[in-house]
C-alpha atoms as a PDB file:
ATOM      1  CA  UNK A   1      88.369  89.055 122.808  1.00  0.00           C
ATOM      2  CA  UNK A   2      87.139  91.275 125.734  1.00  0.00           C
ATOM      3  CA  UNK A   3      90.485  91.676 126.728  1.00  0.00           C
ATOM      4  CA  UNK A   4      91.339  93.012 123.687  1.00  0.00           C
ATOM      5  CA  UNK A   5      88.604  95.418 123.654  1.00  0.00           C
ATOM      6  CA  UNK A   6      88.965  96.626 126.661  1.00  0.00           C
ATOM      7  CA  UNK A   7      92.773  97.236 125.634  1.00  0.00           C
ATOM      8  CA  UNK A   8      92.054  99.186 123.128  1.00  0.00           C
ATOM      9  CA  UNK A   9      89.288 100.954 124.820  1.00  0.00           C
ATOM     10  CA  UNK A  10      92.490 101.862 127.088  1.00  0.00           C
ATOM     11  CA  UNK A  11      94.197 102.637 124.453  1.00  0.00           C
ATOM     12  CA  UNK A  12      92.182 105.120 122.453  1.00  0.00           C
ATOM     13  CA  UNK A  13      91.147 106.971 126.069  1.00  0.00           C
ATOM     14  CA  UNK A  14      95.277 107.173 126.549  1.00  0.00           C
ATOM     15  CA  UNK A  15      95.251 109.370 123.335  1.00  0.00           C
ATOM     16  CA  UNK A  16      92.639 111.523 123.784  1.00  0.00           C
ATOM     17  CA  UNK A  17      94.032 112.448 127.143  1.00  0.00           C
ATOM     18  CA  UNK A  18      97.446 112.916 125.369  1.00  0.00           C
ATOM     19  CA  UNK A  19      96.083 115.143 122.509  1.00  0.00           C
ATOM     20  CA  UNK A  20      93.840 117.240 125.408  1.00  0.00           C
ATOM     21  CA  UNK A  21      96.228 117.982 127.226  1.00  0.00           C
ATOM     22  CA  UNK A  22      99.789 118.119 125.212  1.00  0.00           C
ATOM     23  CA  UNK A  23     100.134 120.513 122.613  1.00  0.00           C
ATOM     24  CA  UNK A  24     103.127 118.560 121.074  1.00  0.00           C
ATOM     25  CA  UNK A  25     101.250 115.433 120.937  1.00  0.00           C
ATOM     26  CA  UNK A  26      99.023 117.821 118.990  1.00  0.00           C
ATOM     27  CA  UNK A  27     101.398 118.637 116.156  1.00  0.00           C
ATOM     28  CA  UNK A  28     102.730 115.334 115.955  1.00  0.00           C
ATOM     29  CA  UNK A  29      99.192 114.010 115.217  1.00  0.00           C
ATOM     30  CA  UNK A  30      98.709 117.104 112.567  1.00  0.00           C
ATOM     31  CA  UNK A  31     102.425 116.218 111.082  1.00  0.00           C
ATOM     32  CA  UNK A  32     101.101 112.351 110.969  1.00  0.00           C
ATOM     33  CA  UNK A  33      97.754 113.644 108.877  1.00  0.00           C
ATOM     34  CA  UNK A  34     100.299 115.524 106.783  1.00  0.00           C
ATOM     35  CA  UNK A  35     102.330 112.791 106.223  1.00  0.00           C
ATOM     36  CA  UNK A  36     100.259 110.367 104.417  1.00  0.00           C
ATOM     37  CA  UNK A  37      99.825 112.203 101.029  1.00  0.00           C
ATOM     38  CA  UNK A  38     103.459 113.838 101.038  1.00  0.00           C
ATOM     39  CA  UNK A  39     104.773 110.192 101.863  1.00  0.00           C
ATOM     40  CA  UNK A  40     102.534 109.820  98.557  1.00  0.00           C
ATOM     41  CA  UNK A  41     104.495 112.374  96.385  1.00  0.00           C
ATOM     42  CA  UNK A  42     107.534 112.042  97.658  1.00  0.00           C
ATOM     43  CA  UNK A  43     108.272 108.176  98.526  1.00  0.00           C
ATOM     44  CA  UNK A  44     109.585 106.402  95.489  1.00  0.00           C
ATOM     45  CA  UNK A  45     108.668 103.082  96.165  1.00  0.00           C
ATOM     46  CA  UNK A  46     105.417 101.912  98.489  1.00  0.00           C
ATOM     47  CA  UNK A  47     108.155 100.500 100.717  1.00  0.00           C
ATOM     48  CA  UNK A  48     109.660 104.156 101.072  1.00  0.00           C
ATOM     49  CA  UNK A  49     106.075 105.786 101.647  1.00  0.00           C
ATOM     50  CA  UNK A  50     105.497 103.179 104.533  1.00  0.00           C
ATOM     51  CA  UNK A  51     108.979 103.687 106.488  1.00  0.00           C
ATOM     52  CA  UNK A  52     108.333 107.567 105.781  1.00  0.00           C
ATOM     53  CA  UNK A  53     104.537 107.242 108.032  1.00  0.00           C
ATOM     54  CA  UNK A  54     106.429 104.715 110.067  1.00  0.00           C
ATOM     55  CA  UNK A  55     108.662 106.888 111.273  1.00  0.00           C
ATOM     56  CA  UNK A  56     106.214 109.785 111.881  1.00  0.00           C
ATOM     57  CA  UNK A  57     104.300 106.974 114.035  1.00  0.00           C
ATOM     58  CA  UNK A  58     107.418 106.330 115.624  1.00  0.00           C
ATOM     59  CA  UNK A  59     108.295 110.111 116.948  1.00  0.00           C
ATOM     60  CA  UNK A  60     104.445 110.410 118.079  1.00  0.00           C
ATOM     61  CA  UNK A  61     104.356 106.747 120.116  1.00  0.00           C
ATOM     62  CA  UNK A  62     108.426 107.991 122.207  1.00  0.00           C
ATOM     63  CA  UNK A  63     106.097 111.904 122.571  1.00  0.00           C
ATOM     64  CA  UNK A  64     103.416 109.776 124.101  1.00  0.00           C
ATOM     65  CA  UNK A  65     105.591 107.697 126.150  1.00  0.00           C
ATOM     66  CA  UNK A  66     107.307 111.059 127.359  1.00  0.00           C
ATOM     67  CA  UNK A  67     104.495 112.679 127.779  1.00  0.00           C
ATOM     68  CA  UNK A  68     103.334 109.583 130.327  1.00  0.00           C
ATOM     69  CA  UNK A  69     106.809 109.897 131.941  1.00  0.00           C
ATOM     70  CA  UNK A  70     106.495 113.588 132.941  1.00  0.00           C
ATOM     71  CA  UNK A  71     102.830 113.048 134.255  1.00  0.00           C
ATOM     72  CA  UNK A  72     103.949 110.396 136.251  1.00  0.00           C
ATOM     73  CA  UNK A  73     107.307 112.280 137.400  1.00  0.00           C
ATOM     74  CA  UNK A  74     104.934 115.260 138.142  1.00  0.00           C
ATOM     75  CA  UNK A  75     102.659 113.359 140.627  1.00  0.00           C
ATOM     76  CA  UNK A  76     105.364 111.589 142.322  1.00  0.00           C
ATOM     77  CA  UNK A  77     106.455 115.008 143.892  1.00  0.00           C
ATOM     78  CA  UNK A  78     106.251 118.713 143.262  1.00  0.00           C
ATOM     79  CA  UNK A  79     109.239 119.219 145.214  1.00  0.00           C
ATOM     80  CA  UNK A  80     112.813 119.841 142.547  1.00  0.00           C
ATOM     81  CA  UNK A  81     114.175 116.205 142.791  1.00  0.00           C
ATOM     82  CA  UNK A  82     117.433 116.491 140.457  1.00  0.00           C
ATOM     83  CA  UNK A  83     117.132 112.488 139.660  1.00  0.00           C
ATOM     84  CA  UNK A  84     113.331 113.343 138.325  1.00  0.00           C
ATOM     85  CA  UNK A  85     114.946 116.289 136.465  1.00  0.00           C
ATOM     86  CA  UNK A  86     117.143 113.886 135.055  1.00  0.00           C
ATOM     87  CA  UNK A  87     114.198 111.027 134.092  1.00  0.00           C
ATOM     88  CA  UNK A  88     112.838 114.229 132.237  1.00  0.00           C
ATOM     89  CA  UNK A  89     115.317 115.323 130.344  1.00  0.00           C
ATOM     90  CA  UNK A  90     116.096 111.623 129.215  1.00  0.00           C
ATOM     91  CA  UNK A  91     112.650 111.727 128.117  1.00  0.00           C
ATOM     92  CA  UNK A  92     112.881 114.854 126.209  1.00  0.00           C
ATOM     93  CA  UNK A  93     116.473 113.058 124.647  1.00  0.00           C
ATOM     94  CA  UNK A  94     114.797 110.558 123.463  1.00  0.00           C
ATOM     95  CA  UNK A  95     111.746 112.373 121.881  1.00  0.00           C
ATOM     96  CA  UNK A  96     114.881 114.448 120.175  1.00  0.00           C
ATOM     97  CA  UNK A  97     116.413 111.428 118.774  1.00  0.00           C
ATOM     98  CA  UNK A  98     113.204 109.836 117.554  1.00  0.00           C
ATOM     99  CA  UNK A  99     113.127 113.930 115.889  1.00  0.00           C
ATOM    100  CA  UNK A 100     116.369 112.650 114.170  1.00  0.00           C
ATOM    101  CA  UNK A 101     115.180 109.539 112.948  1.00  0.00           C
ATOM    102  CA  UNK A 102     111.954 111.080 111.318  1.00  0.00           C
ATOM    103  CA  UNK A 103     114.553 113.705 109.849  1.00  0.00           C
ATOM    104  CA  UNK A 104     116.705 111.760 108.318  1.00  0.00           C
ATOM    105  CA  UNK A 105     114.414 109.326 106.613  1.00  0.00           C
ATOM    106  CA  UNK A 106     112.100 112.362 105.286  1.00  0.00           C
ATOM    107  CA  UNK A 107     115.232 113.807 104.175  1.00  0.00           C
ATOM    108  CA  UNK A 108     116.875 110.895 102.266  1.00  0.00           C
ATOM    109  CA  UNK A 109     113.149 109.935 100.463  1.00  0.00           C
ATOM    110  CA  UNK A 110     113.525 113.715  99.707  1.00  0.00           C
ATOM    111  CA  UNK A 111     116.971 113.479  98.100  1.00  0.00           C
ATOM    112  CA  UNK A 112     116.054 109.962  96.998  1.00  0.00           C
ATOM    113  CA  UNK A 113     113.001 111.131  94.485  1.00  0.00           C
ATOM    114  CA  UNK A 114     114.725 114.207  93.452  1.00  0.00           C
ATOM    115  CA  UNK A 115     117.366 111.740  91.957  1.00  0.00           C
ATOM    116  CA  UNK A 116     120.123 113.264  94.224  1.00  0.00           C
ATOM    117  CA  UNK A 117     120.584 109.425  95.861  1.00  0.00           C
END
């Protein structure tokens, strides 16, 4: 149990850092308090409204994940190392696909409750 505590402890100090110091972990975290009633109005089924946060959730855990990537990148070296450049940008790809993802399934419950689907 102390484990676990102290896990989370890690946890929730890991996000405060994050939302200090990253302005797009920021507006992930506003889109994710946004996200709960809209998933309301707009997800047709309970199912839908959970996959809609879910995938909100998703986008903000790859930011934070990016977000520890570039930190990390940054304090290896200030020097321009093109293979950290690279690290980066694959970072910044993935936080665009998990952009996709979130996309798509708040567009589809979109088209899905206006009876489009």
């Amino acid at each position: 149990m102390l484990r676990f505590w102290r896990a989370t402890i890690n946890s929730w100090n890991g996000l405060i850092f994050a939302v200090r110091s990253e302005q797009a972990i920021r507006e992930e975290l506003a889109a994710l308090v946004l996200s709960v009633p809209l998933a309301w109005l707009i997800g047709t089924t309970p199912a839908r409204r959970v996959e809609m946060v879910a995938a909100i959730l998703l986008l903000l855990a790859v930011e934070l994940l990016n977000t520890a990537t570039e930190i990390l990148a940054v304090r290896l070296t200030t020097d321009r190392d093109p293979q950290i450049a690279q690290v980066k940008d694959m970072g910044s790809a993935a936080v665009g696909v998990a952009l996709i993802i979130a996309g798509l399934v708040w567009l589809f419950a979109l088209a899905e409750c206006l009876g489009w689907v």
